[in-house]
PDB file of N, CA and C in Angstrom:
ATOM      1  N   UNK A   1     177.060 127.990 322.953  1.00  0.00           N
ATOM      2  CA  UNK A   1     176.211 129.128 323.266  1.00  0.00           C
ATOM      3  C   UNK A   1     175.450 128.878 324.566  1.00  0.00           C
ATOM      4  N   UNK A   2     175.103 127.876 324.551  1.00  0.00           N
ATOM      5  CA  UNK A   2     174.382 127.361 326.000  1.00  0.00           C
ATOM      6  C   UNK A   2     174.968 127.351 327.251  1.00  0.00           C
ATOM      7  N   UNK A   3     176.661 126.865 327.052  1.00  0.00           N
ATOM      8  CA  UNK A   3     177.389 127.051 328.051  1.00  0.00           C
ATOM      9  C   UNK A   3     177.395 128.859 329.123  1.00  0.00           C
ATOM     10  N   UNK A   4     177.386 129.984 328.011  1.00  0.00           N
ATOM     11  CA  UNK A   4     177.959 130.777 327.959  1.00  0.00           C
ATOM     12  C   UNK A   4     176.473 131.574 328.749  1.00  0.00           C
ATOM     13  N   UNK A   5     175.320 130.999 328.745  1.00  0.00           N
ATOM     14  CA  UNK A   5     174.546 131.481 329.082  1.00  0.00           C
ATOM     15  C   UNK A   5     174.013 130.867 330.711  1.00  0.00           C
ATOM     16  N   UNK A   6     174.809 129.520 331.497  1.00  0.00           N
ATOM     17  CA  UNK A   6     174.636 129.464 332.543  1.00  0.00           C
ATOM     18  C   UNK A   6     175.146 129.860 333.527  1.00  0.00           C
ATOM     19  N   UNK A   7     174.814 130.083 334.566  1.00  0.00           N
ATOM     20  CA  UNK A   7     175.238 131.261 335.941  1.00  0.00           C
ATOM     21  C   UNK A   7     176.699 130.302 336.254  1.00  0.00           C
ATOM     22  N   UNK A   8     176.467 129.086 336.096  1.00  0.00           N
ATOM     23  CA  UNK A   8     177.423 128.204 336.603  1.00  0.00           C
ATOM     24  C   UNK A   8     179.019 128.240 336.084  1.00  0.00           C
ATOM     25  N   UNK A   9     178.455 129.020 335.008  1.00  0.00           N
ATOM     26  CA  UNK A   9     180.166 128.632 334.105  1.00  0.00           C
ATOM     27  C   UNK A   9     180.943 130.425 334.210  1.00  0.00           C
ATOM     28  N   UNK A  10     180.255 130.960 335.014  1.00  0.00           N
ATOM     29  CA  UNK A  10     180.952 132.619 334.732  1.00  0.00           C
ATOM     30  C   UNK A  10     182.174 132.539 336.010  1.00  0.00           C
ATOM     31  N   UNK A  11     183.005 133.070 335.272  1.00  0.00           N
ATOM     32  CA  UNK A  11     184.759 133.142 335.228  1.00  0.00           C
ATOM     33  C   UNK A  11     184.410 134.002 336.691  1.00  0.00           C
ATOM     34  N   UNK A  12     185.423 133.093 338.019  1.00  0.00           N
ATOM     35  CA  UNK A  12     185.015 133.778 339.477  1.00  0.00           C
ATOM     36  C   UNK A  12     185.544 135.046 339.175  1.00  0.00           C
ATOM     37  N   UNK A  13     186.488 135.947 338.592  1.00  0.00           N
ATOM     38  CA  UNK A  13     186.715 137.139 338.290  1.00  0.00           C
ATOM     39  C   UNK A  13     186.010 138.235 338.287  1.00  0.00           C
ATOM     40  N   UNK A  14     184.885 137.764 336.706  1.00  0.00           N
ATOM     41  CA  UNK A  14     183.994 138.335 336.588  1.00  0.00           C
ATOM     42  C   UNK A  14     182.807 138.501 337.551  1.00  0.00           C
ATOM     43  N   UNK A  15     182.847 137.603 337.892  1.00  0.00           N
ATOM     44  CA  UNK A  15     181.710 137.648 339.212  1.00  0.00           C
ATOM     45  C   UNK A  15     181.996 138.219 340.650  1.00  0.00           C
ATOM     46  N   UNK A  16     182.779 138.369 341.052  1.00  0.00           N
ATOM     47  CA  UNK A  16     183.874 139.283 341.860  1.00  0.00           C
ATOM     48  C   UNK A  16     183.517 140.633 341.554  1.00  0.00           C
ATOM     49  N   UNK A  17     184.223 140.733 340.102  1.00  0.00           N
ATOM     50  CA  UNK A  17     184.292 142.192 339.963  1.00  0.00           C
ATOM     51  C   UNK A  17     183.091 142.770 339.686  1.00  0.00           C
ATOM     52  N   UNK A  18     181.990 142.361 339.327  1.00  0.00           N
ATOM     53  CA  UNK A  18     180.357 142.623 339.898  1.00  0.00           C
ATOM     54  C   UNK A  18     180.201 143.144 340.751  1.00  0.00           C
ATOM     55  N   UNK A  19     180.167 142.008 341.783  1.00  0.00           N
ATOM     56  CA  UNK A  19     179.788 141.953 343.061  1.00  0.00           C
ATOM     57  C   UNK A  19     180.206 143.422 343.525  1.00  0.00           C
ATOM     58  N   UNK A  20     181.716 143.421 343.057  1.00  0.00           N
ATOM     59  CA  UNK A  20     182.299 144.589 344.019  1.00  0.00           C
ATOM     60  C   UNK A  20     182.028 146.263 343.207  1.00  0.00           C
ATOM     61  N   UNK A  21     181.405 146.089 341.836  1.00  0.00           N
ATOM     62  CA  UNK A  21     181.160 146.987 341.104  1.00  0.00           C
ATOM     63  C   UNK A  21     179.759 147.495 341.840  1.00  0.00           C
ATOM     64  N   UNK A  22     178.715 146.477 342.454  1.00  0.00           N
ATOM     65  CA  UNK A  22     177.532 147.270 342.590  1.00  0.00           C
ATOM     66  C   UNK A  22     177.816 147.752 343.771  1.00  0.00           C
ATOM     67  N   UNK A  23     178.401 146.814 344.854  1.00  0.00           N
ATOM     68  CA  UNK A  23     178.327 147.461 346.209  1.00  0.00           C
ATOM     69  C   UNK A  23     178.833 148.657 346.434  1.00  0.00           C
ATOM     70  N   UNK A  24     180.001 149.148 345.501  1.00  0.00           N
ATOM     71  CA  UNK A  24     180.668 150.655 345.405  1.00  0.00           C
ATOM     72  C   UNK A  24     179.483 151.584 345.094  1.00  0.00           C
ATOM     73  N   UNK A  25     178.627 150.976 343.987  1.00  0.00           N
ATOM     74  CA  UNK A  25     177.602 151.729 343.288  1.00  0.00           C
ATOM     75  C   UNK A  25     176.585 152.125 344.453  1.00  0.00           C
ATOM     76  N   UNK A  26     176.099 151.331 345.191  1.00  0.00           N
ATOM     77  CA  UNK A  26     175.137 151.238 346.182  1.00  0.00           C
ATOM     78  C   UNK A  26     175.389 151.910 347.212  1.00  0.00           C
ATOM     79  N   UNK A  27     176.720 152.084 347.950  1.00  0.00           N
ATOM     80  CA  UNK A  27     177.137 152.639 349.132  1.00  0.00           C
ATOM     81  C   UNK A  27     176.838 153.793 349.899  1.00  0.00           C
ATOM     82  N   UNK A  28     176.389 154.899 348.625  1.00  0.00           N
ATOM     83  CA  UNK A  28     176.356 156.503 349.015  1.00  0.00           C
ATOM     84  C   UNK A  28     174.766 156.157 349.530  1.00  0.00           C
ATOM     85  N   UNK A  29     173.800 155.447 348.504  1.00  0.00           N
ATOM     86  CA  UNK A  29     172.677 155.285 348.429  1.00  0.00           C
ATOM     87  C   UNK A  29     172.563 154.627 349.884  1.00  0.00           C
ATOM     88  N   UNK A  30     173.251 153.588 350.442  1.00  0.00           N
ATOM     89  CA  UNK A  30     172.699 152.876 351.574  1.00  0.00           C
ATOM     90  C   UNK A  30     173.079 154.095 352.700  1.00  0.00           C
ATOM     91  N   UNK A  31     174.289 154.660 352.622  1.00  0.00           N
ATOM     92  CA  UNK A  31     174.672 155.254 353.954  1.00  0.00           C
ATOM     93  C   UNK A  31     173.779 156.617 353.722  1.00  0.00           C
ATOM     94  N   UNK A  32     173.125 157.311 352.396  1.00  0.00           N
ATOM     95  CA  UNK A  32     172.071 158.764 352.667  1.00  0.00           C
ATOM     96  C   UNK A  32     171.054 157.920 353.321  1.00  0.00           C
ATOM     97  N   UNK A  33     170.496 156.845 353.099  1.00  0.00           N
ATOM     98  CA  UNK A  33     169.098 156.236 353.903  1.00  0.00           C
ATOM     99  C   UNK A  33     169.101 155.574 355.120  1.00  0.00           C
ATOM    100  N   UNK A  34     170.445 155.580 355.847  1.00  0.00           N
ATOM    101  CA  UNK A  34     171.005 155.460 357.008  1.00  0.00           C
ATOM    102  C   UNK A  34     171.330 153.691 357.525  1.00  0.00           C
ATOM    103  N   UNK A  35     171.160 153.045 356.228  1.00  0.00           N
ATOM    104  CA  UNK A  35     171.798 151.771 356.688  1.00  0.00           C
ATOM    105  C   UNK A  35     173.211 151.713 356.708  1.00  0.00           C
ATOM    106  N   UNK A  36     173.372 150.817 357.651  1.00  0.00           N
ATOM    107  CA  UNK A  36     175.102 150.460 358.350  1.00  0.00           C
ATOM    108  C   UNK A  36     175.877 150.103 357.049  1.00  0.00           C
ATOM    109  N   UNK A  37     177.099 150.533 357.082  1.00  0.00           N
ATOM    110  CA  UNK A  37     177.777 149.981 356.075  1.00  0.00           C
ATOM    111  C   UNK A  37     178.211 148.062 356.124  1.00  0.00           C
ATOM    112  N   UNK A  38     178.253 148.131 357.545  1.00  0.00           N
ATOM    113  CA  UNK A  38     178.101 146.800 357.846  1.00  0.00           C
ATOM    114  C   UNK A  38     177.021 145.747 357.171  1.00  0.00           C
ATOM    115  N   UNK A  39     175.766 146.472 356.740  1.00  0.00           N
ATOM    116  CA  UNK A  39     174.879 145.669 355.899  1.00  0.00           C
ATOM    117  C   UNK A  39     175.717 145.084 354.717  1.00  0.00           C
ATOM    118  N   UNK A  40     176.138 146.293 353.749  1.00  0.00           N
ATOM    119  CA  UNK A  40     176.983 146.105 352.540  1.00  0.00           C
ATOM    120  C   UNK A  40     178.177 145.527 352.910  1.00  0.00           C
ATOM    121  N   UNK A  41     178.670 145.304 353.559  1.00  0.00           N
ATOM    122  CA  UNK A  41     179.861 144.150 354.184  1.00  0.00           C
ATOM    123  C   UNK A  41     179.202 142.582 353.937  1.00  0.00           C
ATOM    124  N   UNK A  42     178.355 142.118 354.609  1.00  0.00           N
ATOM    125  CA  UNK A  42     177.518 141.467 354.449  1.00  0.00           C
ATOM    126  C   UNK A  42     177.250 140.576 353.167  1.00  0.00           C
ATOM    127  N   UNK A  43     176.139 141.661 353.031  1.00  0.00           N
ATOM    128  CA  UNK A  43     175.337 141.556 351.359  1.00  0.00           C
ATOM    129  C   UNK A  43     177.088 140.993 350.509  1.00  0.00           C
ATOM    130  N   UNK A  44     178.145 141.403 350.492  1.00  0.00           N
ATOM    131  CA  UNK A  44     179.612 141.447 349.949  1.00  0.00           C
ATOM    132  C   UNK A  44     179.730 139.591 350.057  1.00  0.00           C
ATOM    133  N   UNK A  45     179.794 139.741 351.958  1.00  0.00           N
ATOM    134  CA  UNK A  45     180.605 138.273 352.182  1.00  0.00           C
ATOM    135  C   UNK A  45     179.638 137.521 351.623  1.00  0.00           C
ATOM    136  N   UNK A  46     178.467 137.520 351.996  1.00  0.00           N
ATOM    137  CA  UNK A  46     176.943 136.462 351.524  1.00  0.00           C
ATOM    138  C   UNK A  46     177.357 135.560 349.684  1.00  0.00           C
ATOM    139  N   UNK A  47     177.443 136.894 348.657  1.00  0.00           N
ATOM    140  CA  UNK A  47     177.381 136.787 347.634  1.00  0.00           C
ATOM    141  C   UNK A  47     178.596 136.091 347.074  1.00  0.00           C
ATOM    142  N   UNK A  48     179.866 136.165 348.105  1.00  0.00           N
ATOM    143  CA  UNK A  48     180.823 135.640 347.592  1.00  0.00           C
ATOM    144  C   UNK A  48     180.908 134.389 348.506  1.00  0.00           C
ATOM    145  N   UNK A  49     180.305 134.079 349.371  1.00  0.00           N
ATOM    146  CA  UNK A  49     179.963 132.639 349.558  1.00  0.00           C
ATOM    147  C   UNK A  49     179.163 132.124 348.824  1.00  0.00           C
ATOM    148  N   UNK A  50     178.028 132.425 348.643  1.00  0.00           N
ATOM    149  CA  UNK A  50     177.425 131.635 347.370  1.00  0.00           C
ATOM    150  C   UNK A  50     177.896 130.853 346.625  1.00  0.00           C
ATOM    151  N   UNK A  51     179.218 131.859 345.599  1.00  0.00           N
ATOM    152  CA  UNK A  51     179.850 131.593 344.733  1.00  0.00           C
ATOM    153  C   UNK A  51     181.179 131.053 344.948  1.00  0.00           C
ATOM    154  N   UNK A  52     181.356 130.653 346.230  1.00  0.00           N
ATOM    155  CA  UNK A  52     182.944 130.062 346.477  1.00  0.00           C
ATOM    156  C   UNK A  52     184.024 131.280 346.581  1.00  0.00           C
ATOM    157  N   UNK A  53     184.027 132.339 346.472  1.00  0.00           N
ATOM    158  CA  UNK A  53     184.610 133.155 345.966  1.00  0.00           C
ATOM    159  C   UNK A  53     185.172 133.829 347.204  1.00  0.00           C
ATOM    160  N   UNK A  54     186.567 133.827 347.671  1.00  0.00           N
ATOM    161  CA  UNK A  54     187.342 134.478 348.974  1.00  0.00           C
ATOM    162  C   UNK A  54     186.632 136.070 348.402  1.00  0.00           C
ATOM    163  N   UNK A  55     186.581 136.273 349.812  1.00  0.00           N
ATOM    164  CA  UNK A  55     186.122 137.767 349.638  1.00  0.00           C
ATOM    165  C   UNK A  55     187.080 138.823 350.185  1.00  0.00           C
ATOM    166  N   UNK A  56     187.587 139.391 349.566  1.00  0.00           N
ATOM    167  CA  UNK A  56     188.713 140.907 349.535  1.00  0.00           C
ATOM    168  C   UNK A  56     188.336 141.508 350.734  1.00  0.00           C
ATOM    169  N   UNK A  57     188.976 142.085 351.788  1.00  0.00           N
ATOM    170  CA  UNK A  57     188.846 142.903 352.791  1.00  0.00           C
ATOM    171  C   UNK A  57     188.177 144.321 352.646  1.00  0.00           C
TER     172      UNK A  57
END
C-alpha cells in the first residue's frame, strides 16, 4: 500500500498520459488569456523531464 502511494513508483505511462491530459485541458484557457502556446510546450517538455519521460511532439 505504501508503495502505491509514492510519486516515485507511478507507471511512466500514466504519468505521460496526465501530463498530456491537462495540457489539452488547459489550452483553450491559456490561448483566451493570450499566453503563447509555446508556454504549454514548455510547461509539457519541463514535466516530462522531471520524470525521465521522452516527450511526444
Amino acid at each position: 500500500i505504501l508503495e502505491s502511494r509514492n510519486p516515485n513508483n507511478i507507471p511512466p505511462k500514466l504519468y505521460k498520459s496526465v501530463i498530456e491530459d491537462v495540457i489539452n485541458e488547459v489550452r483553450e484557457l491559456f490561448l483566451d488569456e493570450g499566453v503563447d502556446e509555446q508556454v504549454l510546450l514548455e510547461l509539457k517538455t519541463v514535466s516530462h523531464q522531471r520524470r525521465n519521460i521522452p516527450a511526444s511532439p
